[in-house]
C-alpha atoms as a PDB file:
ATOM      1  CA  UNK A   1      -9.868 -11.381  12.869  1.00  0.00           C
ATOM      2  CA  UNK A   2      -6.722 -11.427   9.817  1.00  0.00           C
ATOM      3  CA  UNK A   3      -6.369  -8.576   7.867  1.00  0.00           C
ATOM      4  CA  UNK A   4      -4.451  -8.991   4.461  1.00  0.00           C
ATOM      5  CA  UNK A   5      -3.865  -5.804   2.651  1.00  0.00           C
ATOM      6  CA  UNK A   6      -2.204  -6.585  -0.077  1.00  0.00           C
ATOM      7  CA  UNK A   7      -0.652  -3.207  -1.996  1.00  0.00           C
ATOM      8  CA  UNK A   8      -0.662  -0.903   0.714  1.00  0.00           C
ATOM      9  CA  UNK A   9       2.723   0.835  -1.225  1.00  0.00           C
ATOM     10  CA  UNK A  10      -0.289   2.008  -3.581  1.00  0.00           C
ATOM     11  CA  UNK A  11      -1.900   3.677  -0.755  1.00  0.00           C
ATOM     12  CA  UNK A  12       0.819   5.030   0.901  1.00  0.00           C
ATOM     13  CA  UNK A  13       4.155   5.342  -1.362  1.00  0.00           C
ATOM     14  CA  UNK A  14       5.894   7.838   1.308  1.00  0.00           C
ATOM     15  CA  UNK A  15       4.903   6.558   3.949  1.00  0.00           C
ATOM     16  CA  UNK A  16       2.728   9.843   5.213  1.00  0.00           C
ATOM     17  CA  UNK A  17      -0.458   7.314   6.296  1.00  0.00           C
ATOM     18  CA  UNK A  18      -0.692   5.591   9.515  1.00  0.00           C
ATOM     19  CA  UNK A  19      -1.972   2.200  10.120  1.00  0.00           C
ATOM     20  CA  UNK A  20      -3.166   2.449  13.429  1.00  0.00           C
ATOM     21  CA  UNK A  21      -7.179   2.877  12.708  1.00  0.00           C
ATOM     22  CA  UNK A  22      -6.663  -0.711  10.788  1.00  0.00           C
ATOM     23  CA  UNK A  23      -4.882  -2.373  13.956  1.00  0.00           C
ATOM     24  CA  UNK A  24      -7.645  -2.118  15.807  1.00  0.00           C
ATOM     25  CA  UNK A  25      -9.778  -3.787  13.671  1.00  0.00           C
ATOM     26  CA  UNK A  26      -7.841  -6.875  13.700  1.00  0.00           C
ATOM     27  CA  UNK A  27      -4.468  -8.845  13.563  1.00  0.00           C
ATOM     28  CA  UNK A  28      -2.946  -6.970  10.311  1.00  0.00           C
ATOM     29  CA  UNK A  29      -0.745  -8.100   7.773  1.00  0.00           C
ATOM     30  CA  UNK A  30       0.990  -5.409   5.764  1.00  0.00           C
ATOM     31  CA  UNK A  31       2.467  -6.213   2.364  1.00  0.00           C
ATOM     32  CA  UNK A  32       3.663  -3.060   0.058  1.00  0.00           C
ATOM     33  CA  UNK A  33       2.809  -5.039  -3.562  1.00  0.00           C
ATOM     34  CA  UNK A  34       1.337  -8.311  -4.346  1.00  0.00           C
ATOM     35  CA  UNK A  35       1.858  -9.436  -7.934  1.00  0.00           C
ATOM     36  CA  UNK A  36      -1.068 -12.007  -8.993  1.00  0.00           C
ATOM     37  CA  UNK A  37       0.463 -15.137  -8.706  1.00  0.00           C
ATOM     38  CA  UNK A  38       1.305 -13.784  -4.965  1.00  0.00           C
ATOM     39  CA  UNK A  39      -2.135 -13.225  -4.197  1.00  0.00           C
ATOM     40  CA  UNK A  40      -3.324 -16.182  -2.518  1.00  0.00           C
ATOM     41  CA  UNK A  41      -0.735 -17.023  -0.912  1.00  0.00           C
ATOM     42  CA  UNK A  42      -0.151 -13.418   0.588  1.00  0.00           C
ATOM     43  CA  UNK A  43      -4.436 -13.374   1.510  1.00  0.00           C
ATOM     44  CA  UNK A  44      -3.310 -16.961   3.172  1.00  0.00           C
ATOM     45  CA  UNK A  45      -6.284 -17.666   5.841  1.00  0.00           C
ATOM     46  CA  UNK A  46      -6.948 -14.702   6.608  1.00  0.00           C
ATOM     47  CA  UNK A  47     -10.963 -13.247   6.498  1.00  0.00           C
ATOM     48  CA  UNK A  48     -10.473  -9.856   5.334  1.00  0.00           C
ATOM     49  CA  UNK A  49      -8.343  -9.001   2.314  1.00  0.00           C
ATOM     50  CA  UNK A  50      -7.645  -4.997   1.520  1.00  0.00           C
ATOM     51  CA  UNK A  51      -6.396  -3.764  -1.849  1.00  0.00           C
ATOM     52  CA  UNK A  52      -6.853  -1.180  -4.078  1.00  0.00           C
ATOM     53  CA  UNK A  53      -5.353  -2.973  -7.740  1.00  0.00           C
ATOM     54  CA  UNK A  54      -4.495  -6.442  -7.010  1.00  0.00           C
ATOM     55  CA  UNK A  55      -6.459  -9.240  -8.969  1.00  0.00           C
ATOM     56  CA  UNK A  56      -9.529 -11.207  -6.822  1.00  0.00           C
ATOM     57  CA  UNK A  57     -10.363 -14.072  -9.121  1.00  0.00           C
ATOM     58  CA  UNK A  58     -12.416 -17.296  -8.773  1.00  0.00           C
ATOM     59  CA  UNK A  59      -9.172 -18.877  -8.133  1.00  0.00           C
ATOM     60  CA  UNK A  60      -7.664 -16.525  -5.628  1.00  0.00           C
ATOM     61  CA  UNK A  61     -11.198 -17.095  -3.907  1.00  0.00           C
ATOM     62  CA  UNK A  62     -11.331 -20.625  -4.387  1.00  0.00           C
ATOM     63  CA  UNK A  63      -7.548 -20.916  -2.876  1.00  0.00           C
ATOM     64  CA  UNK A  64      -8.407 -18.664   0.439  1.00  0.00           C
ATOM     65  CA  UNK A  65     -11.545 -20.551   2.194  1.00  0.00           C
ATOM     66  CA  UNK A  66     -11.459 -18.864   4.571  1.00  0.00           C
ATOM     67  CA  UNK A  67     -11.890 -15.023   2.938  1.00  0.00           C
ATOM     68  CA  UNK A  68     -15.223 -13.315   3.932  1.00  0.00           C
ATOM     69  CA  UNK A  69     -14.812  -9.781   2.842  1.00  0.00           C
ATOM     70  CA  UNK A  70     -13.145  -7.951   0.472  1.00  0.00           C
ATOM     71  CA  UNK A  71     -12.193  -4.003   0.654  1.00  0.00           C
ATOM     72  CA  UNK A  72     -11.098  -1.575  -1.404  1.00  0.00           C
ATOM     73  CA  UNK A  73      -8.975   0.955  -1.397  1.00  0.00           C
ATOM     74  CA  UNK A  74     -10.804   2.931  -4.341  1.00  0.00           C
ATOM     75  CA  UNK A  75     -13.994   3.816  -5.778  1.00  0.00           C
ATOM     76  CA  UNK A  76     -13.802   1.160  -8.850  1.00  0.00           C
ATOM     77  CA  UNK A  77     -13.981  -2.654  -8.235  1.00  0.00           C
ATOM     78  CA  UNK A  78     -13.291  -4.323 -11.901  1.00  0.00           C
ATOM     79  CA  UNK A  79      -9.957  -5.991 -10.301  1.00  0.00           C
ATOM     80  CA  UNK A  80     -12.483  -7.779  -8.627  1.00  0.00           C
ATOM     81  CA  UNK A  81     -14.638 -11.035  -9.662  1.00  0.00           C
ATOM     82  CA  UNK A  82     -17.744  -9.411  -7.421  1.00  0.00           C
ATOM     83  CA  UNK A  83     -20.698 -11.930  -9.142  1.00  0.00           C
ATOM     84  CA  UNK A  84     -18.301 -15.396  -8.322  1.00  0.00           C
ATOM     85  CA  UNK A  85     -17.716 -13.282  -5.080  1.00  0.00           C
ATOM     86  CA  UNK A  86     -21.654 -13.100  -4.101  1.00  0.00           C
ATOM     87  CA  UNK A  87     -21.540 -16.866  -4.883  1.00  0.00           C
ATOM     88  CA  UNK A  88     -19.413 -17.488  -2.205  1.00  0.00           C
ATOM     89  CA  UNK A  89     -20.978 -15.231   0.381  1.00  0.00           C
ATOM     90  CA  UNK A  90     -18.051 -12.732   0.460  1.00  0.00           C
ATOM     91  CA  UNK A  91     -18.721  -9.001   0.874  1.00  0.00           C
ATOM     92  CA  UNK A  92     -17.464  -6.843  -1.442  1.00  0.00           C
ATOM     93  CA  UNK A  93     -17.262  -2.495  -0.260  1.00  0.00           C
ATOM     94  CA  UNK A  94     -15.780  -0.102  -2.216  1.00  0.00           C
ATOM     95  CA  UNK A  95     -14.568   3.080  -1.096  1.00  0.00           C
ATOM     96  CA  UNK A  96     -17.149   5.477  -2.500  1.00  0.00           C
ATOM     97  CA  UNK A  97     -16.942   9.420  -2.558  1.00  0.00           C
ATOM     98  CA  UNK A  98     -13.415   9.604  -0.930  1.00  0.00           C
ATOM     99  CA  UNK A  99     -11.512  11.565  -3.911  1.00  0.00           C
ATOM    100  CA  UNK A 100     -14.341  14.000  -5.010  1.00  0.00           C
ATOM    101  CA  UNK A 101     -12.870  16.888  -4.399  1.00  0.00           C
ATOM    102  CA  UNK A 102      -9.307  16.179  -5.235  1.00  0.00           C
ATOM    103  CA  UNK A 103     -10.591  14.838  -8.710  1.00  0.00           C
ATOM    104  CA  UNK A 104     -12.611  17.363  -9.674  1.00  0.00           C
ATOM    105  CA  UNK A 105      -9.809  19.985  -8.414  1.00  0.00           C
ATOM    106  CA  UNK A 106      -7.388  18.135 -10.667  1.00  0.00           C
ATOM    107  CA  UNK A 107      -9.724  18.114 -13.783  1.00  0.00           C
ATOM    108  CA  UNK A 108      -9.273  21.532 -13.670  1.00  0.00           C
ATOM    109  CA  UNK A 109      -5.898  22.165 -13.047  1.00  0.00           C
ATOM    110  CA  UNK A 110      -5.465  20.842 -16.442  1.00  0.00           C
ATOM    111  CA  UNK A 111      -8.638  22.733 -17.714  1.00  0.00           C
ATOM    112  CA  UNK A 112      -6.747  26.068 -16.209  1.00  0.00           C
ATOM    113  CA  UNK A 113      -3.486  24.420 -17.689  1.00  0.00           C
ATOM    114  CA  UNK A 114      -4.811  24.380 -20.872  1.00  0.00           C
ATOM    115  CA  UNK A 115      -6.842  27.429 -21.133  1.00  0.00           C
ATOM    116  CA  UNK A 116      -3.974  29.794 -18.922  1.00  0.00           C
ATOM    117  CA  UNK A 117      -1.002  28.162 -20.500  1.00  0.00           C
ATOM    118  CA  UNK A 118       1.190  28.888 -17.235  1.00  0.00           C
ATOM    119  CA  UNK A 119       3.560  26.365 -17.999  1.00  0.00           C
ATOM    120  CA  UNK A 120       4.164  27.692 -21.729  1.00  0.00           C
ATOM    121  CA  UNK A 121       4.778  31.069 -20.232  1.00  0.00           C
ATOM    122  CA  UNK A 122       6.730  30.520 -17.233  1.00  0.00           C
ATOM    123  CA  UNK A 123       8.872  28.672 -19.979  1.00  0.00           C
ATOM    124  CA  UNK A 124       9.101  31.782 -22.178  1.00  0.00           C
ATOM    125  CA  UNK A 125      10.030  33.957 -18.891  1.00  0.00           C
ATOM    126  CA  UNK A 126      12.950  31.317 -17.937  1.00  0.00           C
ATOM    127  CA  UNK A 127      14.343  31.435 -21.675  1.00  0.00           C
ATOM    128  CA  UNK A 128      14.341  35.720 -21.290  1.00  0.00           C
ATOM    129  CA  UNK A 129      11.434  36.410 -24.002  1.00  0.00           C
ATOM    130  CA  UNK A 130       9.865  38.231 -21.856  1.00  0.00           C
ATOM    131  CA  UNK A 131      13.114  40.227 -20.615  1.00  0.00           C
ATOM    132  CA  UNK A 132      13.718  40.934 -24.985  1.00  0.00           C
ATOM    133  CA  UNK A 133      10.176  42.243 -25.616  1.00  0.00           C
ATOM    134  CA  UNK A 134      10.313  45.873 -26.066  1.00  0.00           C
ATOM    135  CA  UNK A 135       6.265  46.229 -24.244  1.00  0.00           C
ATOM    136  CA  UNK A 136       5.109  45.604 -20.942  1.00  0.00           C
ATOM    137  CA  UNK A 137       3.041  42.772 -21.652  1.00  0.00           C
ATOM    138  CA  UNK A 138       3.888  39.840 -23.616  1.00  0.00           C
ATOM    139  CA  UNK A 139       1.539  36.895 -24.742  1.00  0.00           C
ATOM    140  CA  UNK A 140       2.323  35.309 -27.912  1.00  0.00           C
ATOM    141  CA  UNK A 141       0.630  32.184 -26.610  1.00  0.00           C
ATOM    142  CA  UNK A 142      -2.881  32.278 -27.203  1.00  0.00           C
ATOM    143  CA  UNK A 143      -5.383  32.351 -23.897  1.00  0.00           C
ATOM    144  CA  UNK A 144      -8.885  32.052 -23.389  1.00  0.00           C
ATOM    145  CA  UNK A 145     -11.705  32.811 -21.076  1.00  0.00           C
ATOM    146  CA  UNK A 146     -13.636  29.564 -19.136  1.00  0.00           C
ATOM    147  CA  UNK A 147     -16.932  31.666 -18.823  1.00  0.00           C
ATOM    148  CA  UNK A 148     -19.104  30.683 -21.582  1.00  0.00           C
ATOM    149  CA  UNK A 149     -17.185  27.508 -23.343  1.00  0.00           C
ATOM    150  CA  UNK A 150     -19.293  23.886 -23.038  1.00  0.00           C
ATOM    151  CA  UNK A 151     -17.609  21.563 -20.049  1.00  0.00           C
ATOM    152  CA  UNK A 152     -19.123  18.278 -21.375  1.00  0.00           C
ATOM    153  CA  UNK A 153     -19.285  15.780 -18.338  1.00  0.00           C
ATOM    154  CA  UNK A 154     -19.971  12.115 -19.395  1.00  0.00           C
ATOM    155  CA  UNK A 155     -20.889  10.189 -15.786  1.00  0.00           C
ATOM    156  CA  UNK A 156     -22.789  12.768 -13.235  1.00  0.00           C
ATOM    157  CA  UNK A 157     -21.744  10.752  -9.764  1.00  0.00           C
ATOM    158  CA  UNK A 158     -20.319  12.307  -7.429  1.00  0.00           C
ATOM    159  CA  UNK A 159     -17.487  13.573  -9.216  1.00  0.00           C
ATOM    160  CA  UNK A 160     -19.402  14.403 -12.455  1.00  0.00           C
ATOM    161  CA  UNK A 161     -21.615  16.519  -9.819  1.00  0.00           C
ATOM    162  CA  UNK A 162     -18.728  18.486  -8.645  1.00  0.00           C
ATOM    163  CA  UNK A 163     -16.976  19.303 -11.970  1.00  0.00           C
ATOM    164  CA  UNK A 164     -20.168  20.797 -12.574  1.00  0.00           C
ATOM    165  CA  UNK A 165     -20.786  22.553 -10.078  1.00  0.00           C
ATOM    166  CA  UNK A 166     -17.236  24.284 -10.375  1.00  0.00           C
ATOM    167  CA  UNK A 167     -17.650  24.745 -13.953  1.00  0.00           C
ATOM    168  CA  UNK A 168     -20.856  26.664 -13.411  1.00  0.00           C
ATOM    169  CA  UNK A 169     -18.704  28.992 -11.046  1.00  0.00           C
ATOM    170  CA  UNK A 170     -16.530  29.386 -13.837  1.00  0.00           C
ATOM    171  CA  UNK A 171     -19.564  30.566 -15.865  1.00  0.00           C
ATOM    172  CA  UNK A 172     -19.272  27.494 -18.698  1.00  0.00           C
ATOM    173  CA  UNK A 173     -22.409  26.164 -20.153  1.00  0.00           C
ATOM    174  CA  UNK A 174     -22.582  22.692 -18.516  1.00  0.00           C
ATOM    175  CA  UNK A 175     -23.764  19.274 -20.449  1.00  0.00           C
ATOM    176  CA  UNK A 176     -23.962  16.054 -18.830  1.00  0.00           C
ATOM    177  CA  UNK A 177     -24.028  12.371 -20.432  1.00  0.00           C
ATOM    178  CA  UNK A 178     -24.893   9.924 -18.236  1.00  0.00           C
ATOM    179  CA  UNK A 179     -26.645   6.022 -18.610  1.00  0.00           C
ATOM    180  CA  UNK A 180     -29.406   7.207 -16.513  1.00  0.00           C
ATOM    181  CA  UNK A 181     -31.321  10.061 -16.385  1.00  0.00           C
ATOM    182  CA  UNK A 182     -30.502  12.370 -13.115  1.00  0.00           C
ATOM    183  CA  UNK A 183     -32.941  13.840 -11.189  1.00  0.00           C
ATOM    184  CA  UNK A 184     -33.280  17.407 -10.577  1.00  0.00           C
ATOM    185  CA  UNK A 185     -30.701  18.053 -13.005  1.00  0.00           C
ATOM    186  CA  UNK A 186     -30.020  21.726 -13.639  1.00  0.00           C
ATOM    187  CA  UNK A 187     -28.106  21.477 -16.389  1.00  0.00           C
ATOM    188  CA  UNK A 188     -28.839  19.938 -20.488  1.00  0.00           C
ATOM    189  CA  UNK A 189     -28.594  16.371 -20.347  1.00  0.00           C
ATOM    190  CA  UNK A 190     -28.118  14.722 -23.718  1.00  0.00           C
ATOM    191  CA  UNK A 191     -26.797  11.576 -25.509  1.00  0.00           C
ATOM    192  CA  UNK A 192     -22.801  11.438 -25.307  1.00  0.00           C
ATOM    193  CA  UNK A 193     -22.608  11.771 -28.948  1.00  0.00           C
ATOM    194  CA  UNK A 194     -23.977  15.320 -28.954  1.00  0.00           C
ATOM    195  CA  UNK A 195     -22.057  16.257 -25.870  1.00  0.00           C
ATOM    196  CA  UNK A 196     -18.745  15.358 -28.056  1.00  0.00           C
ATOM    197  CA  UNK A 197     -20.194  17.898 -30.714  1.00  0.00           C
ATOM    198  CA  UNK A 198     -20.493  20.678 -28.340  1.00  0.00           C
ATOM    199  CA  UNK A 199     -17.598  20.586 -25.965  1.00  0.00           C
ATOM    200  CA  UNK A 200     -14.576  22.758 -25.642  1.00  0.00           C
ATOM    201  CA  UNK A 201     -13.775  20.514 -22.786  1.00  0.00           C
ATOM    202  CA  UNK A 202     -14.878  16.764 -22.406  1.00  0.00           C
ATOM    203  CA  UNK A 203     -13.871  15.467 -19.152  1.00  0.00           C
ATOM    204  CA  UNK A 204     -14.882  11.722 -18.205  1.00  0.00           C
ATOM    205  CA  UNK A 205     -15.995  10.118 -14.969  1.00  0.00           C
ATOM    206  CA  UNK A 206     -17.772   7.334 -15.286  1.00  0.00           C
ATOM    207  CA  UNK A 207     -17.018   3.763 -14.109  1.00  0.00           C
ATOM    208  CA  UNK A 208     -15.355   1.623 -16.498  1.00  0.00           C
ATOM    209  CA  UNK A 209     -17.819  -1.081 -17.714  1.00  0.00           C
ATOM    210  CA  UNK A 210     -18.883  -2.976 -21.127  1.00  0.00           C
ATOM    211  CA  UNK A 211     -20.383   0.003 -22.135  1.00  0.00           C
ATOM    212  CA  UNK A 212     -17.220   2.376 -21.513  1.00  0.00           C
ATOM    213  CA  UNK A 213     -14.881   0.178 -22.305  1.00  0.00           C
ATOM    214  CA  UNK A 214     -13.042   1.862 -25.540  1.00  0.00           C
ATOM    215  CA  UNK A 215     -15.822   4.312 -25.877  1.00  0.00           C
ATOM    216  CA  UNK A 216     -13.150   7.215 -26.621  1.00  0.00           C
ATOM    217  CA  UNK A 217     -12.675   6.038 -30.162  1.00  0.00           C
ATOM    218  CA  UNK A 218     -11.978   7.457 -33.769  1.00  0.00           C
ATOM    219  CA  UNK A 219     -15.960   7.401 -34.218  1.00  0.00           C
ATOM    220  CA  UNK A 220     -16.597   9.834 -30.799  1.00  0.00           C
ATOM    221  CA  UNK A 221     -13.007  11.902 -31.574  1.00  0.00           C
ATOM    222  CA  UNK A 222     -14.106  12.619 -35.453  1.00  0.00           C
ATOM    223  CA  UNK A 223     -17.302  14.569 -33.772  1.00  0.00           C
ATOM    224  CA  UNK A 224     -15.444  16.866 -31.720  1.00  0.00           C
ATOM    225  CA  UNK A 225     -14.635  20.374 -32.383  1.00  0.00           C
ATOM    226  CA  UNK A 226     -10.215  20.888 -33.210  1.00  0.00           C
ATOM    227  CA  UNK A 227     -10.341  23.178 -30.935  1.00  0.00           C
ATOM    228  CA  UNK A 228     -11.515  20.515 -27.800  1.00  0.00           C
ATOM    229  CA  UNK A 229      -9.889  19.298 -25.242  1.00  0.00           C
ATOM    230  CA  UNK A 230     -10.286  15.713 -23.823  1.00  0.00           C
ATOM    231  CA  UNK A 231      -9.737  14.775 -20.312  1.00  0.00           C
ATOM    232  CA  UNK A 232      -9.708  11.367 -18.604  1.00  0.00           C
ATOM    233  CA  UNK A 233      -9.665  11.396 -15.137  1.00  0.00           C
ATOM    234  CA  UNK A 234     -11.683   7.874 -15.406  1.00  0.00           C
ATOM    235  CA  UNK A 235     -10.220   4.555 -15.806  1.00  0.00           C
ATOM    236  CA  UNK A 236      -7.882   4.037 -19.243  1.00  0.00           C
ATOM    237  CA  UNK A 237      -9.680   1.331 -20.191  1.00  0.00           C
ATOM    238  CA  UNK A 238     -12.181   4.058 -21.541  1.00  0.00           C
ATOM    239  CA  UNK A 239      -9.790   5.169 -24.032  1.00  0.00           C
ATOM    240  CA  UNK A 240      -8.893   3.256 -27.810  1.00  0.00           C
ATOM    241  CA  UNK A 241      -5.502   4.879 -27.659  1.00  0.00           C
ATOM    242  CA  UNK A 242      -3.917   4.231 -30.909  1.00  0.00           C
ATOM    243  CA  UNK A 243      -7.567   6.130 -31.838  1.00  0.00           C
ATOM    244  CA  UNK A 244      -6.455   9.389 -29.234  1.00  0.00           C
ATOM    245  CA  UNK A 245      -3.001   9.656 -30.417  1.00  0.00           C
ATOM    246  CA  UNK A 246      -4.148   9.748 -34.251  1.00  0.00           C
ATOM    247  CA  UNK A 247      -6.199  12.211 -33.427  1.00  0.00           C
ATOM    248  CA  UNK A 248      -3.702  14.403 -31.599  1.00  0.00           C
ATOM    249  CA  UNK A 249      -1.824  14.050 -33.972  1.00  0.00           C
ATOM    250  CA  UNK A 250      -3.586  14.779 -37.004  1.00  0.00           C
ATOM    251  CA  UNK A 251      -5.029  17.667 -35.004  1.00  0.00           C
ATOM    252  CA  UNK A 252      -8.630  16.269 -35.164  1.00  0.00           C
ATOM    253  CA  UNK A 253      -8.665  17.716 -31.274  1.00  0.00           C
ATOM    254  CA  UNK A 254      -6.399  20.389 -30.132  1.00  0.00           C
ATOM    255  CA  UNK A 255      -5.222  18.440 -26.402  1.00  0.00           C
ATOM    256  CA  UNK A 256      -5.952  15.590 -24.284  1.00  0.00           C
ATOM    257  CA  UNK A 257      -4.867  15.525 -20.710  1.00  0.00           C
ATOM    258  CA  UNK A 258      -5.024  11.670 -18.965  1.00  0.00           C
ATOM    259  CA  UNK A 259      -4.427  10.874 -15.531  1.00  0.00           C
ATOM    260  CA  UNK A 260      -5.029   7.227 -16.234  1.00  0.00           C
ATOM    261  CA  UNK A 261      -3.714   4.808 -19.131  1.00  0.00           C
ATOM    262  CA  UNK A 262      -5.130   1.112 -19.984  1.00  0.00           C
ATOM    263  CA  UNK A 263      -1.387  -0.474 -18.607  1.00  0.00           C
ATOM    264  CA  UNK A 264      -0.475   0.936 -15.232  1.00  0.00           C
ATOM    265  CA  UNK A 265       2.139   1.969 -14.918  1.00  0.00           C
ATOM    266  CA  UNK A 266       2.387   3.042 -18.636  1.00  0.00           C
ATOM    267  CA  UNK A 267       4.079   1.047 -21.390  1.00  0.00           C
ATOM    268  CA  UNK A 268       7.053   2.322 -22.832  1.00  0.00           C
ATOM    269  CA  UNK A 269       5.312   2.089 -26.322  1.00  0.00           C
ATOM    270  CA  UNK A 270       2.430   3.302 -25.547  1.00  0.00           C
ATOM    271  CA  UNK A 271       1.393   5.642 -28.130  1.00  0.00           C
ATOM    272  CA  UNK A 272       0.199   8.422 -26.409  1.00  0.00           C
ATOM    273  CA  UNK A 273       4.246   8.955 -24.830  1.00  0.00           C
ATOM    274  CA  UNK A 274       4.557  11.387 -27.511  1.00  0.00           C
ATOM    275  CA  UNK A 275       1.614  12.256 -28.789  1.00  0.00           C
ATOM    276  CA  UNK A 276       1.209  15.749 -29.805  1.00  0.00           C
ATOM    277  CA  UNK A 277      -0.498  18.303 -27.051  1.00  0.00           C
ATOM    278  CA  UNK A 278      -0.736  15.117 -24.504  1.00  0.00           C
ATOM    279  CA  UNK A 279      -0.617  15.483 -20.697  1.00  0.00           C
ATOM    280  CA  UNK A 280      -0.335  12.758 -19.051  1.00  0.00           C
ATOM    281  CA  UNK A 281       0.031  12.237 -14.780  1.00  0.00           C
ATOM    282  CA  UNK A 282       0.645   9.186 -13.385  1.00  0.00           C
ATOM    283  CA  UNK A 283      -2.627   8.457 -11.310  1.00  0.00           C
ATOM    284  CA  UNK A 284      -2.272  11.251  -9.421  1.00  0.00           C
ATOM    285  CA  UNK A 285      -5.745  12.945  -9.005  1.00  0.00           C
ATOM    286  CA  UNK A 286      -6.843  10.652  -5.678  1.00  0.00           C
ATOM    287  CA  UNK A 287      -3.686  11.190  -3.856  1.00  0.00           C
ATOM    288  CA  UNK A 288      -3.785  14.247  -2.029  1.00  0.00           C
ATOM    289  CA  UNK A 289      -2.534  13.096   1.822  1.00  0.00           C
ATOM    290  CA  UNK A 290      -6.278  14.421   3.309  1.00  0.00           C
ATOM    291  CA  UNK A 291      -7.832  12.600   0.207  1.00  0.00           C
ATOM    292  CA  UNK A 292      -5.630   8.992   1.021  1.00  0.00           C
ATOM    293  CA  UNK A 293      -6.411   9.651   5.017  1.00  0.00           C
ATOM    294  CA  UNK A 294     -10.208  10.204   4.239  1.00  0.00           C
ATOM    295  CA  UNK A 295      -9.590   6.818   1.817  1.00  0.00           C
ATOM    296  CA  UNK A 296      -8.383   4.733   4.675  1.00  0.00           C
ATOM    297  CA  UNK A 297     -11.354   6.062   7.276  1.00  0.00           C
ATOM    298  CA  UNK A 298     -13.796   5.268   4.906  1.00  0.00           C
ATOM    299  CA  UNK A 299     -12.419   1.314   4.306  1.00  0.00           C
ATOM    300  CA  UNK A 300     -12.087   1.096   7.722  1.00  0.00           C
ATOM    301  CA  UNK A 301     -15.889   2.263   8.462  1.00  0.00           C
ATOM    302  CA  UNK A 302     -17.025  -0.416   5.778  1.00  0.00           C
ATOM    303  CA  UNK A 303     -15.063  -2.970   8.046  1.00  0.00           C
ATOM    304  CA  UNK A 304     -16.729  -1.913  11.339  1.00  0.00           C
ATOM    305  CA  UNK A 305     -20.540  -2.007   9.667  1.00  0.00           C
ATOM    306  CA  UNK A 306     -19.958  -5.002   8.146  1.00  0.00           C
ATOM    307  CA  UNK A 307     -18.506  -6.584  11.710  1.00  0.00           C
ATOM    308  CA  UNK A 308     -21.755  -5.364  12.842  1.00  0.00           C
ATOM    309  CA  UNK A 309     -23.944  -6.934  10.436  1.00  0.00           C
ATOM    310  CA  UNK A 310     -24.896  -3.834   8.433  1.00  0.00           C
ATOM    311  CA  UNK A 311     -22.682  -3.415   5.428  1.00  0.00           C
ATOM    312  CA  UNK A 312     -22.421  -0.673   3.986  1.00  0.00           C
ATOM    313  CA  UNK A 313     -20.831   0.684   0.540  1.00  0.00           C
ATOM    314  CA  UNK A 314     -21.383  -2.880  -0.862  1.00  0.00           C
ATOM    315  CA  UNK A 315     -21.043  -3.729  -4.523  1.00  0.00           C
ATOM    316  CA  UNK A 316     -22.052  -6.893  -4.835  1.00  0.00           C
END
């Protein structure tokens, strides 16, 4: 059986991940980036294509007759055309529940960077403030304590689950927003509207869809406290950014830290480059080496069930 993966640089930039689980699953071809007008050609006749961002449109389909499945390497699947996809009997699995933990462990760092300001300190140590202030203890930069602040959550899958469920070890006052209503929910669910009002932190992870798409806007930012901090750990898409970077800079919200921008990788001009109190990592939060080895296990189990005749992780 052919294997085309088709951006495995994406997966594996320094070369830390081994192939050898996929090369037994069939005759693999390796290419490090596929642009889209590459894409057919590069799935050629093979039966299995593997990326994470590459494009799979009706025409890419319509070009490779002989495609049957399509993995990914990721937990999102809009790169992918999954309803013309059914139409043609191709499988579609995603990689579900692979980055969980380095997500959520992420999310915080910047929750911690925010609220612990290590960075503006070590700073003031390096430029000898510290070694000119006449006490033993110098903070000039304000700090502040997690334990009772709202961590707003809007999407409670399994990364929404684990955010709260460190957040609550922090002592915050969890709220969740979420399309459907969770089950056995221990926390206040409510519409996302009133979780904007309430958080000190609002940290996204929800799919990008119609309804996401833009849903960080000038409307949602103008109910949030100035004193909040956004955080998109998400998909860009779910961000208006000429909308965030007004209201950085106007000080509507104190900080916004994104690990994800609508163009990847970012646009010179995009406007949140220098917007005031913005973070910004570039799509780093899934790439721990245990998180990109679990990744590659988990596309290659969706693989073997479907060879079997019992798919599993399947989004379409």
């Amino acid at each position: 059986m052919k294997i085309a993966v088709l951006d495995w640089y994406t997966v594996n930039i320094s070369g830390d991940v081994s192939t050898a689980e996929l090369e037994q699953l069939g005759d693999v071809k390796i290419i490090p980036l596929t642009s889209p007008k590459e894409a057919a050609a590069n799935i050629g006749d093979a039966e299995i294509v593997l990326c994470n961002k590459v494009l799979i449109t009706k025409e890419v389909m319509d070009s490779c007759p002989d495609l049957r499945y399509i993995g990914l390497f990721a937990t999102g699947f809009n790169n992918v055309d999954i309803e013309y996809a059914a139409k043609k009997g191709i499988t579609v699995c995603n990689a579900g529940q692979y980055s969980t933990n380095a997500v959520a462990q992420q999310t915080f760092a910047y929750i911690l960077d925010r609220f612990n300001r290590i960075r503006d300190y070590d700073t003031a140590v390096k430029n000898g403030e510290w070694e000119r202030f006449p006490s033993f203890s110098y903070f000039p930069i304000p700090t502040a304590e997690l334990a009772g602040r709202n961590l707003s959550i809007v999407g409670y899958g399994s990364i929404g689950h684990k955010v709260a469920e460190i957040g609550s070890a922090f002592g915050m006052n969890v709220i969740v927003s979420t399309r459907t209503q969770p089950q056995n929910c221990p926390y206040e669910v409510t519409a996302i509207a009133e979780a904007a009002k309430k958080a000190d932190v609002l940290t996204f992870h929800c799919p990008l869809n119609e309804q996401t798409k833009g849903i960080v806007n000038a409307e949602l930012l103008s109910l949030m406290k100035p004193t909040a901090v956004l955080i998109n750990t998400a998909r860009g898409g779910i961000v208006n950014e000429p909308d965030l970077a007004d209201a950085l800079n106007s000080g509507k919200i104190a900080a916004a830290y994104l690990d994800v921008l609508g163009k990847e990788p970012m646009s010179p001009d995009t406007p949140l480059k220098n917007a005031k109190n913005c973070v910004i990592t570039p799509h780093t939060a899934w790439a721990p080496l245990e998180t990109r080895e679990r990744l590659v296990k988990i596309v290659c189990s969706c693989i073997k069930a479907w060879q079997n005749g019992q798919p599993i992780n399947k989004v379409n």
